[in-house]
N, C-alpha and C. Protein backbone atom coordinates (compact mmCIF):
# COMPACT_ATOMS: atom_id res chain seq x y z
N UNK A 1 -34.30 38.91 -20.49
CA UNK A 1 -33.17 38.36 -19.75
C UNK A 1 -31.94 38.22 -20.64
N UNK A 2 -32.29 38.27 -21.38
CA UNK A 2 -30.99 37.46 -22.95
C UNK A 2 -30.35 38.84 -22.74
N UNK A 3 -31.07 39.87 -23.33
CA UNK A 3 -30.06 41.25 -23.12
C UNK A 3 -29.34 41.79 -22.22
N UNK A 4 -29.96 41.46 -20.91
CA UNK A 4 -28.82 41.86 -19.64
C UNK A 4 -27.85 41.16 -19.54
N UNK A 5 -28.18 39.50 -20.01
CA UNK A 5 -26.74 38.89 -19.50
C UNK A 5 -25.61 39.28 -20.92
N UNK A 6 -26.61 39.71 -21.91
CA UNK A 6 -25.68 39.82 -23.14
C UNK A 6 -25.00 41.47 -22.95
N UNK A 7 -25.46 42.44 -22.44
CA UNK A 7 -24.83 43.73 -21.96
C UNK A 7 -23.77 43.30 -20.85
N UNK A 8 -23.65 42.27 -19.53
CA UNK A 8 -23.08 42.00 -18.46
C UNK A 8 -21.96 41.30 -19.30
N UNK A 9 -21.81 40.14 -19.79
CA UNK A 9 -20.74 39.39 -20.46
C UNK A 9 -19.18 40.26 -20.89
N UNK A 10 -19.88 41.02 -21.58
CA UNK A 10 -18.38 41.81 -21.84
C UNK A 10 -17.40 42.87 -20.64
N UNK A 11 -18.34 43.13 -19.95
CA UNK A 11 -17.89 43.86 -19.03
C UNK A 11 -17.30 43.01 -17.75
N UNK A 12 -17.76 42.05 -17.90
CA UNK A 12 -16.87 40.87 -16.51
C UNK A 12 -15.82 40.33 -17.35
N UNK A 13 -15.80 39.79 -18.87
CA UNK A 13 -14.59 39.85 -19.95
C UNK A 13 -13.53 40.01 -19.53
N UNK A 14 -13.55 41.74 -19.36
CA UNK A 14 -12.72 43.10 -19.28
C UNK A 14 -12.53 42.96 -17.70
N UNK A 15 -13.04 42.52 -16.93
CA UNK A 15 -12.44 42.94 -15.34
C UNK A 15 -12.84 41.55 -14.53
N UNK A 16 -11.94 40.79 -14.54
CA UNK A 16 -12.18 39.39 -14.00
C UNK A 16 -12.21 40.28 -12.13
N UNK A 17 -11.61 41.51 -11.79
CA UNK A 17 -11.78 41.30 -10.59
C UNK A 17 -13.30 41.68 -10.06
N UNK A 18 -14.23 41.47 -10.86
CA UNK A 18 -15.55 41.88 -10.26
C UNK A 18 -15.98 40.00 -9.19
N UNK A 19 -14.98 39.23 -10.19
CA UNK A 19 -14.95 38.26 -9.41
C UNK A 19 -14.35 37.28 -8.41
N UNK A 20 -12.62 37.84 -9.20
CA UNK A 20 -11.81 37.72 -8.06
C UNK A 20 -11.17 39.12 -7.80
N UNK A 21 -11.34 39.38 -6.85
CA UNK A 21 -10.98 40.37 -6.27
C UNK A 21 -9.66 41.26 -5.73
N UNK A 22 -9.03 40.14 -5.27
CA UNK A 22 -7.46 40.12 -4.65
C UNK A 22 -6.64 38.86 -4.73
N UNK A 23 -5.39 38.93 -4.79
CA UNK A 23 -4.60 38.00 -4.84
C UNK A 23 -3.67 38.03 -3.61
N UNK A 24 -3.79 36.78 -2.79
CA UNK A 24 -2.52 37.10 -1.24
C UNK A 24 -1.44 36.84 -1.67
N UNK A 25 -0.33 37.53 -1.39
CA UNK A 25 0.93 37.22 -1.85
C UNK A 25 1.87 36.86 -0.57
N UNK A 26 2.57 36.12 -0.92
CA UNK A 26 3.67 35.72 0.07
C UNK A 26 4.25 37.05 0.47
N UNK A 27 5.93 36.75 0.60
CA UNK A 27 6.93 38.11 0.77
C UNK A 27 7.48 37.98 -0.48
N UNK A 28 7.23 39.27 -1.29
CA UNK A 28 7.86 39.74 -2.36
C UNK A 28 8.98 41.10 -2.08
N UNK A 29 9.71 40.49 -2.95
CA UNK A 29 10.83 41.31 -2.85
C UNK A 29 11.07 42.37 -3.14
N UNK A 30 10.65 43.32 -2.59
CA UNK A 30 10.52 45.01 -3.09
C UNK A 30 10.70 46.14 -2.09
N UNK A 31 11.00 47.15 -2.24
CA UNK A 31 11.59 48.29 -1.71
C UNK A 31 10.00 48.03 0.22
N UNK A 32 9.20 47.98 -0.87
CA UNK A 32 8.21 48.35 0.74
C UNK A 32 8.66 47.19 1.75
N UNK A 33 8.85 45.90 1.14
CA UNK A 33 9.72 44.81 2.47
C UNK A 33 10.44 44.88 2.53
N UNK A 34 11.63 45.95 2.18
CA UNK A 34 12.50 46.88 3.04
C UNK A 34 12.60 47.47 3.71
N UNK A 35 11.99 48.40 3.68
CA UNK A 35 10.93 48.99 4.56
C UNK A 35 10.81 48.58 5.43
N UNK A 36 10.01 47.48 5.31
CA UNK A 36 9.22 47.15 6.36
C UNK A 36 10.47 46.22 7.83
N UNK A 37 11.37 45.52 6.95
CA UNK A 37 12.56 45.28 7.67
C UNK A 37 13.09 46.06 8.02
N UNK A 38 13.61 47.26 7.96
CA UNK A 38 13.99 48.71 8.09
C UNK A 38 13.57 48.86 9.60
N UNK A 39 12.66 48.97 9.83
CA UNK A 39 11.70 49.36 11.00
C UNK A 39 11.76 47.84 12.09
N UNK A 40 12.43 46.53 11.57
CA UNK A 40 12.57 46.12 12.65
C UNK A 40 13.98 45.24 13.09
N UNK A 41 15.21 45.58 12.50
CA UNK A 41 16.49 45.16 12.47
C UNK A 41 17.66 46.36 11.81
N UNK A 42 18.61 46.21 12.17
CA UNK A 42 19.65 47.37 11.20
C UNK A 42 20.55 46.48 10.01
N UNK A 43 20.55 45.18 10.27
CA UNK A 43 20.69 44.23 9.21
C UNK A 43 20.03 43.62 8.49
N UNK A 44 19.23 44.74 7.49
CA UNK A 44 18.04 44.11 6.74
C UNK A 44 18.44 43.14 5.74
N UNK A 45 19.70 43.10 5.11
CA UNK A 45 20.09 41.98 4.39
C UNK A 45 20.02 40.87 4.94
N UNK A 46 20.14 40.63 6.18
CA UNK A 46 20.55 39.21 7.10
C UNK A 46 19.59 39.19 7.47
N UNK A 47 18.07 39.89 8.21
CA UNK A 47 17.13 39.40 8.15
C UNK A 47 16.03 39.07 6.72
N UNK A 48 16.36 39.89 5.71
CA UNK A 48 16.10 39.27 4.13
C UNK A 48 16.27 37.99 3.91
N UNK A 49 17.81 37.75 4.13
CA UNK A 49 18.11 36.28 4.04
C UNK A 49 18.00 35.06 4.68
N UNK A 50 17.55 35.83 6.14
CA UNK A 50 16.61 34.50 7.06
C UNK A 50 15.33 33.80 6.69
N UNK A 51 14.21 35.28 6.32
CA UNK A 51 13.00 35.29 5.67
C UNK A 51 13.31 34.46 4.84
N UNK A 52 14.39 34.44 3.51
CA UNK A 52 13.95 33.94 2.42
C UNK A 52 14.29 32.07 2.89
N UNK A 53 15.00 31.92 3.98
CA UNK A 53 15.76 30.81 4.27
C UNK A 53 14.29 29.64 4.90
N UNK A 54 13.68 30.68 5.31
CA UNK A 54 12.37 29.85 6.45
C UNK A 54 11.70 30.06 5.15
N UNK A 55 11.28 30.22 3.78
CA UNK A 55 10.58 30.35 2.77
C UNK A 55 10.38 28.65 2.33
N UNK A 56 9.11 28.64 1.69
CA UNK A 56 9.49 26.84 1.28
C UNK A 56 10.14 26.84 0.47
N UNK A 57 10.38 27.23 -0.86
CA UNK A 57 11.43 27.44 -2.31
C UNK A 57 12.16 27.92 -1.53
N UNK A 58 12.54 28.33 -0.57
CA UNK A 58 14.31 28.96 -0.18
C UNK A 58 14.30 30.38 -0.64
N UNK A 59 13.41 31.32 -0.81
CA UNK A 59 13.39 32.67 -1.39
C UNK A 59 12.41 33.31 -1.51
N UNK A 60 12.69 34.50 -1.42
CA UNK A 60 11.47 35.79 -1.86
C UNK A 60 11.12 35.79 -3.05
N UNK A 61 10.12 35.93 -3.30
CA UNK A 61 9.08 36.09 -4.48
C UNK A 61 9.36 37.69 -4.83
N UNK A 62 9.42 37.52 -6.66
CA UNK A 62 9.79 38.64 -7.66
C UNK A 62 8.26 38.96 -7.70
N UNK A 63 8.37 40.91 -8.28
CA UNK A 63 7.15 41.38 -8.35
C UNK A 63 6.60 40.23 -9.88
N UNK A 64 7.25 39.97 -10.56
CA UNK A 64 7.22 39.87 -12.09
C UNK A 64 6.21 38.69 -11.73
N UNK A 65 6.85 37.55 -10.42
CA UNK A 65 6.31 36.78 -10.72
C UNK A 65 5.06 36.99 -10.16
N UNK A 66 4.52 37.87 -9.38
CA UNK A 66 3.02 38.15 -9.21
C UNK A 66 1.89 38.65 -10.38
N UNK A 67 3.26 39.76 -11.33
CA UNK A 67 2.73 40.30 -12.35
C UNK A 67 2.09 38.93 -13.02
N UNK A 68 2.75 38.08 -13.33
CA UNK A 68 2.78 36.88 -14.49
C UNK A 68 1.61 35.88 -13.82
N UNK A 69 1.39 35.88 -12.45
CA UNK A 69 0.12 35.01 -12.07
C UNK A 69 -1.07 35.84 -12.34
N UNK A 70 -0.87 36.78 -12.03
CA UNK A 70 -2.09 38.16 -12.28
C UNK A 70 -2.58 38.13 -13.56
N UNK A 71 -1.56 38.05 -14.54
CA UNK A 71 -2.50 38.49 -16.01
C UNK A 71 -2.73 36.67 -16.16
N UNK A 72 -2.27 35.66 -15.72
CA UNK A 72 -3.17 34.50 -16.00
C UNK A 72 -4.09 34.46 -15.18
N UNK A 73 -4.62 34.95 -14.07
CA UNK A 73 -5.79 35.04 -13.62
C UNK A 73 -6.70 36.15 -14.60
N UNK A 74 -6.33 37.39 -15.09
CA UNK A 74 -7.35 37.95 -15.97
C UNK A 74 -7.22 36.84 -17.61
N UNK A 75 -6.61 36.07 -17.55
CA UNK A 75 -7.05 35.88 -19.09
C UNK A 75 -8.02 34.66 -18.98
N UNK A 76 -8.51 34.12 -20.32
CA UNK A 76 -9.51 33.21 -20.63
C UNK A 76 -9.08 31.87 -19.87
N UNK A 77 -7.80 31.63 -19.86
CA UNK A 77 -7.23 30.17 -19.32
C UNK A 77 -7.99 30.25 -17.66
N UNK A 78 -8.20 31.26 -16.93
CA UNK A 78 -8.32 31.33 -15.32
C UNK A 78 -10.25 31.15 -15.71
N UNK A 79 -10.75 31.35 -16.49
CA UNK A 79 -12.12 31.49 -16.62
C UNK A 79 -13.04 30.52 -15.64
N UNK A 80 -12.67 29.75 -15.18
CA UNK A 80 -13.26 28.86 -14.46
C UNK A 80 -13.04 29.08 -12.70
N UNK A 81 -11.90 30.43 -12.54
CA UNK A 81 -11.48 30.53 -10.99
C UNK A 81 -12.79 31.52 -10.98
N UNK A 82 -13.53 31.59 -9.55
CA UNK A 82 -14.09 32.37 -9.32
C UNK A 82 -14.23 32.53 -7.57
N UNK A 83 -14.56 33.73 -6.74
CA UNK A 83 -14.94 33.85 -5.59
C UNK A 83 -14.37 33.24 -4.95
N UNK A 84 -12.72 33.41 -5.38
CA UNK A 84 -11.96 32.66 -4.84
C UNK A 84 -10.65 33.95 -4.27
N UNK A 85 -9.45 33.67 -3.30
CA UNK A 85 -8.43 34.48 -3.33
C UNK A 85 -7.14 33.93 -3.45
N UNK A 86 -7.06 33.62 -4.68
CA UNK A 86 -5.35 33.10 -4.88
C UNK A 86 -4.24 33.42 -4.11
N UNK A 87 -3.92 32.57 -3.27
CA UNK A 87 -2.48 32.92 -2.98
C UNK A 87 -1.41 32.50 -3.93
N UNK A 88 -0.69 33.84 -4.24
CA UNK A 88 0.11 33.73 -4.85
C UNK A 88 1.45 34.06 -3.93
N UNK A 89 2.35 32.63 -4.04
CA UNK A 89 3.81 32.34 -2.91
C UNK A 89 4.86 32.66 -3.62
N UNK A 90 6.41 32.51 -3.11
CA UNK A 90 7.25 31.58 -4.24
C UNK A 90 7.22 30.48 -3.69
């Protein structure tokens, strides 16, 4: 038994998503929720700025800041989240 969990250890290490899997994200601000406004107003700025207005912080969420929750979910500090799906908002 010692050797399987000692072969398994490093490899869940290296890929925390064997345990978390996905992260939900609010509305982030990027070309595809343009897009996606695109397809249902011709004033996507003014519906941008409604979205971000009905937001609780008052705004759309940066990719960066998903990037920046993401690698603290893969590092040692998140080690204790598991079988879980973070929502990540602004």
């Amino acid at each position: 038994m010692r050797s399987v969990a000692g072969s398994r250890r490093p490899w869940l290490g290296r890929n925390r998503s064997a345990t978390t899997q996905n992260a939900a994200t609010g509305a982030i601000d990027t070309p595809l929720l343009d897009r996606f406004f695109e397809g249902m107003t011709d004033d996507v700025q003014a519906l941008s700025d409604a979205y971000a207005e009905n937001h609780p912080v008052g705004r759309l969420g940066q990719s960066s800041e998903v990037g920046e929750a993401v690698a603290w979910l893969l590092s040692d500090k998140a080690c204790h989240v598991r079988r879980s799906i973070p929502l990540i908002s602004s």
